[in-house]
Protein backbone atom coordinates (compact mmCIF):
# COMPACT_ATOMS: atom_id res chain seq x y z
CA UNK A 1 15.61 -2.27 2.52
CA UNK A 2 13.03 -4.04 4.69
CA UNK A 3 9.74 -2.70 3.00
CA UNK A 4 8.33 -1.02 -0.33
CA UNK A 5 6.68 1.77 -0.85
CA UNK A 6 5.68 2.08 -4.48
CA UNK A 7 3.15 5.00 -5.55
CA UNK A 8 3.21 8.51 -3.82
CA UNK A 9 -0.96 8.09 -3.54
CA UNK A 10 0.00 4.79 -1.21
CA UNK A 11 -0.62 4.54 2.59
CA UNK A 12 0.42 1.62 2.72
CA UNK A 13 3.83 -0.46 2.48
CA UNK A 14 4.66 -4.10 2.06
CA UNK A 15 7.24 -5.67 3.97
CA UNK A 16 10.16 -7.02 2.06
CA UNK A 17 11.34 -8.78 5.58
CA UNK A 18 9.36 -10.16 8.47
CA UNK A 19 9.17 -6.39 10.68
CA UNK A 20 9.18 -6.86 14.59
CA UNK A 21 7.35 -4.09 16.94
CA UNK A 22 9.68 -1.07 17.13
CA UNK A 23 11.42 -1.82 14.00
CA UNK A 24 11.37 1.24 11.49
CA UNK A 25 10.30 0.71 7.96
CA UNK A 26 9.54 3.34 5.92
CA UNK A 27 9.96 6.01 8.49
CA UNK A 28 7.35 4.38 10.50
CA UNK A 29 7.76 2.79 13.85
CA UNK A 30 5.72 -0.71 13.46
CA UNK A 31 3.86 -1.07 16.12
CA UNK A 32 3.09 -5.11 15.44
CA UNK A 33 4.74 -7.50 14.22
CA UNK A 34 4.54 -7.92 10.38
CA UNK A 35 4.87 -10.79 8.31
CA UNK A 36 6.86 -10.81 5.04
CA UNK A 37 4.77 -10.02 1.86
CA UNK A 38 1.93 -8.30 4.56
CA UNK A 39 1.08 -4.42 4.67
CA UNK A 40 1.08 -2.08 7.68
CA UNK A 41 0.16 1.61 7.36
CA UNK A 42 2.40 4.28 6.64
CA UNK A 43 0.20 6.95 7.69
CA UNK A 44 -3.13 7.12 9.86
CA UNK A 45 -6.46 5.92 7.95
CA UNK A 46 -9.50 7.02 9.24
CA UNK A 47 -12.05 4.41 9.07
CA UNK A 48 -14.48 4.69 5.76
CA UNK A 49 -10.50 5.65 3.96
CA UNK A 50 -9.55 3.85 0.97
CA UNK A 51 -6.40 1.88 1.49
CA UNK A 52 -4.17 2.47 -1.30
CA UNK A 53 -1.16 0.27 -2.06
CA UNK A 54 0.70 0.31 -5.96
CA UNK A 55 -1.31 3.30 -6.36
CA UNK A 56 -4.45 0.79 -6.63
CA UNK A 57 -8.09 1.19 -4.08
CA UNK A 58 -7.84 -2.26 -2.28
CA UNK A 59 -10.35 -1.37 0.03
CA UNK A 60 -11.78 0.78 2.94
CA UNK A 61 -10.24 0.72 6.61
CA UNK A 62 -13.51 -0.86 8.57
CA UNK A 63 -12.08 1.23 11.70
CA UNK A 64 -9.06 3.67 12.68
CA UNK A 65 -5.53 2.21 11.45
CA UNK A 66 -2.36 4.27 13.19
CA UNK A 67 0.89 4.49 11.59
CA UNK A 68 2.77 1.33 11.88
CA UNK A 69 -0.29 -0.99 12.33
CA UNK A 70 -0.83 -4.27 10.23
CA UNK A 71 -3.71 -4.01 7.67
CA UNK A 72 -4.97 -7.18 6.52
CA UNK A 73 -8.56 -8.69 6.33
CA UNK A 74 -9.44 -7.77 10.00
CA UNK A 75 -9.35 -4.32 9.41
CA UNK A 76 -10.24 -3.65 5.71
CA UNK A 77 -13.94 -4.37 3.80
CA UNK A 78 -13.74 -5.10 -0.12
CA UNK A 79 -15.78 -2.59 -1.99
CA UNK A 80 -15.71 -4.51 -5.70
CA UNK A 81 -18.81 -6.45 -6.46
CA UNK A 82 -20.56 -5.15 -3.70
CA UNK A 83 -23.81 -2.95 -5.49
CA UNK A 84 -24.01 -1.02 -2.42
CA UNK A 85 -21.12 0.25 -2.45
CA UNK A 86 -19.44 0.61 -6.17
CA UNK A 87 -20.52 3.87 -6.77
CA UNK A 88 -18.60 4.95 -3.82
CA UNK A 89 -15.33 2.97 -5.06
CA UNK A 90 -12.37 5.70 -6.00
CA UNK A 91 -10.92 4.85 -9.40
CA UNK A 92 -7.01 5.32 -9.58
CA UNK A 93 -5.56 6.21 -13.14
CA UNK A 94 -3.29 2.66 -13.39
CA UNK A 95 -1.47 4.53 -16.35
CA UNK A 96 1.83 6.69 -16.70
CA UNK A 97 4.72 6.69 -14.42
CA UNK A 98 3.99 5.14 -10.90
CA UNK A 99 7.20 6.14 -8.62
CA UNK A 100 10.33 4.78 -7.85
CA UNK A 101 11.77 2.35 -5.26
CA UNK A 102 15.53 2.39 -4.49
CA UNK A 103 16.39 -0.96 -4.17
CA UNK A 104 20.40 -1.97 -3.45
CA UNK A 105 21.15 1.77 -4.35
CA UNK A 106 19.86 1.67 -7.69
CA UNK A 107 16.72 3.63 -8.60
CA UNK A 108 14.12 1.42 -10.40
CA UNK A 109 11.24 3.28 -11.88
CA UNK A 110 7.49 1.38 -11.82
CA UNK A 111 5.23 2.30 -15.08
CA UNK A 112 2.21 0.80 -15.87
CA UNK A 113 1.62 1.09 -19.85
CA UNK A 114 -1.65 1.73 -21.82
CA UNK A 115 -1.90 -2.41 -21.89
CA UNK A 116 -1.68 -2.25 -18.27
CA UNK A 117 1.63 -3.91 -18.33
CA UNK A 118 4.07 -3.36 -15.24
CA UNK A 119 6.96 -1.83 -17.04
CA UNK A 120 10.61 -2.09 -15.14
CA UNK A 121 13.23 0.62 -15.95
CA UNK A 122 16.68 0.39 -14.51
């Protein structure tokens, strides 16, 4: 497994292993190269989208991501804090079951509890 994918509402993924242009991850074809721990789109975001990764609103794309791009500071704009924009800001539920990951063939399930504590089942 070379990248994580952990909320169905996500369109983004986080690379497990540095990705090189034309590796697949995800399904997607990267189209840069991505550095461990960074994200890269797992579907096309329109800019003004939110980006969406652990099933939390990170941000907005500031322009058009494709499938398989990196997404990083250069092409996202923080909405929290900002007063012009926080009524605009999409609020996620954070509580209930999250998704699953299968990682070394063995399905972990992600829940976030009503303390907003990560919760690991194996």
């Amino acid at each position: 497994m070379n990248a994580i994918h952990v909320n169905n509402s996500d369109n983004v993924g986080t690379a497990l292993t540095t990705l090189n242009k034309g590796d697949k991850a995800l399904g997607v074809v990267i189209k840069e190269n991505i550095s461990k721990g960074h994200k890269f789109a797992t579907e096309d975001i329109l800019k003004g989208q939110p980006i969406i990764k652990y099933g939390a609103h990170i941000g907005v794309a500031n322009r058009n991501i494709k499938s398989g791009e990196w997404v990083h500071i250069h092409n996202i704009d923080g909405e929290r804090g900002r007063g012009d924009l926080d009524s605009k800001t999409k609020e996620i539920s954070q509580n209930g079951i999250r998704d699953h990951v299968i990682l070394n063939n063995k399905k972990i399930i992600l829940y976030r509890d009503l303390d907003d504590l990560m919760v690991v089942l194996v």
